[in-house]
Protein backbone atom coordinates (compact mmCIF):
# COMPACT_ATOMS: atom_id res chain seq x y z
CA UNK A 1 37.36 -36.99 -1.43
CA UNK A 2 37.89 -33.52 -3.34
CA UNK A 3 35.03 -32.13 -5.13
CA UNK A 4 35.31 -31.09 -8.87
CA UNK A 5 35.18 -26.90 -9.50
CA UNK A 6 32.22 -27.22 -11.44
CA UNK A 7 30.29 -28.67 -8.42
CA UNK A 8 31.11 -25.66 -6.19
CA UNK A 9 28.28 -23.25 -6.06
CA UNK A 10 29.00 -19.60 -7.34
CA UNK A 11 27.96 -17.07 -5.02
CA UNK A 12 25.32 -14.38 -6.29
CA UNK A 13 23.81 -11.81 -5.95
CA UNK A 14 20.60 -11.98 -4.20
CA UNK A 15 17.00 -11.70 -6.05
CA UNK A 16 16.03 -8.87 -3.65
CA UNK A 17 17.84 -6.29 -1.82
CA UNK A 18 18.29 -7.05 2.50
CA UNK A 19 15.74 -6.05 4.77
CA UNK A 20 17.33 -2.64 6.04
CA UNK A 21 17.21 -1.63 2.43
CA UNK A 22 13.93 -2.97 1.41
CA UNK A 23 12.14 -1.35 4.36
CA UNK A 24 14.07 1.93 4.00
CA UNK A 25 13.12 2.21 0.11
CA UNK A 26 9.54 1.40 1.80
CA UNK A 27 9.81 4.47 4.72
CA UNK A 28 11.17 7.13 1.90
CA UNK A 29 8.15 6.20 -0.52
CA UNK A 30 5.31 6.08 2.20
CA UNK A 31 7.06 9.85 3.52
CA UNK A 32 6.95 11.02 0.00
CA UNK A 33 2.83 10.06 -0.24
CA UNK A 34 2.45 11.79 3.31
CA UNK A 35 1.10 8.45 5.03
CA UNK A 36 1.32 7.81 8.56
CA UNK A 37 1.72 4.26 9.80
CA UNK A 38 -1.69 4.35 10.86
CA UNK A 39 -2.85 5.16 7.44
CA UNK A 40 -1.09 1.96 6.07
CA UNK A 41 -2.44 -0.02 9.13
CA UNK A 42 -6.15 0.79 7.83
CA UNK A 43 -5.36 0.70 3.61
CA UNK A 44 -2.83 -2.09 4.01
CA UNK A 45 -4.46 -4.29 6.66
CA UNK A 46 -1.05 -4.94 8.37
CA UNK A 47 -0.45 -3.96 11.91
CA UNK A 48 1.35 -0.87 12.87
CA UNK A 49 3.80 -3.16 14.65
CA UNK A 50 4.76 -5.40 11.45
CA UNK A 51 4.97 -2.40 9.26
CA UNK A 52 7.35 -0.64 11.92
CA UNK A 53 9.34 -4.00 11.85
CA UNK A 54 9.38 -3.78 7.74
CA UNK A 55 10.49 -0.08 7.28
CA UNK A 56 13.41 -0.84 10.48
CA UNK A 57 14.80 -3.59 8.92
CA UNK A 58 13.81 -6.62 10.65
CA UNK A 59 11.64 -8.81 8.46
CA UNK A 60 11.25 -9.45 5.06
CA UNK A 61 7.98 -8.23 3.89
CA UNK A 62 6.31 -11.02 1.52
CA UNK A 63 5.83 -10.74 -2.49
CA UNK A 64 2.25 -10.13 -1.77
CA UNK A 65 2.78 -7.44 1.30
CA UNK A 66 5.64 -5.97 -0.59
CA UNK A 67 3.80 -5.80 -3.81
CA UNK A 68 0.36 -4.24 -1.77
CA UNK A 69 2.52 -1.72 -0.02
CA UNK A 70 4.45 -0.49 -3.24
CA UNK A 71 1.24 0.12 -4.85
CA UNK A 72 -0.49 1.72 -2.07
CA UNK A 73 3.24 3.80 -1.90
CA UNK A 74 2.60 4.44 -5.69
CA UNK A 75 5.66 3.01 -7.02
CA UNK A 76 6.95 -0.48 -8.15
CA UNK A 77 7.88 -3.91 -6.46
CA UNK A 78 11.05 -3.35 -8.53
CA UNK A 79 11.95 -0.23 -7.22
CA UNK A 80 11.25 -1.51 -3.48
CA UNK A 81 12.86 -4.87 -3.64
CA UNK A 82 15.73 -4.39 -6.46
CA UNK A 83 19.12 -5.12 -5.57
């Protein structure tokens, strides 16, 4: 049995951007406030691991982790997580 058009789901765009570009937006605005990793590890209370696997690309960070980070980075969720 066929499906009408109007049942098909459009594709769009995503709410976020993808993880490479998430945590690369995240590397370039730690680097611009001079913080080390281990200086996020202590103000962020996230492991130095799960922040290295954030800024490379492989995980998501969370609203809440993304939102603590940008404003520890001092800039916005938006301009983190836009697409």
């Amino acid at each position: 049995m066929s499906t009408p058009t109007g049942d098909i789901p459009k594709t769009t765009t995503p709410p976020h951007a993808d993880a490479a570009t998430i945590g690369s937006r995240l590397r370039a605005a730690r680097r611009t406030r001079n913080l080390t990793l281990r200086d996020v590890e202590a103000e962020a209370g996230l492991s130095k691991a799960h922040l290295c696997r954030i800024e490379g690309g492989k995980t998501v960070p969370g609203l809440l982790i993304a939102a603590r980070l940008a404003a520890l980075y001092g800039t916005t969720l938006d301009a983190v997580a836009a697409p």
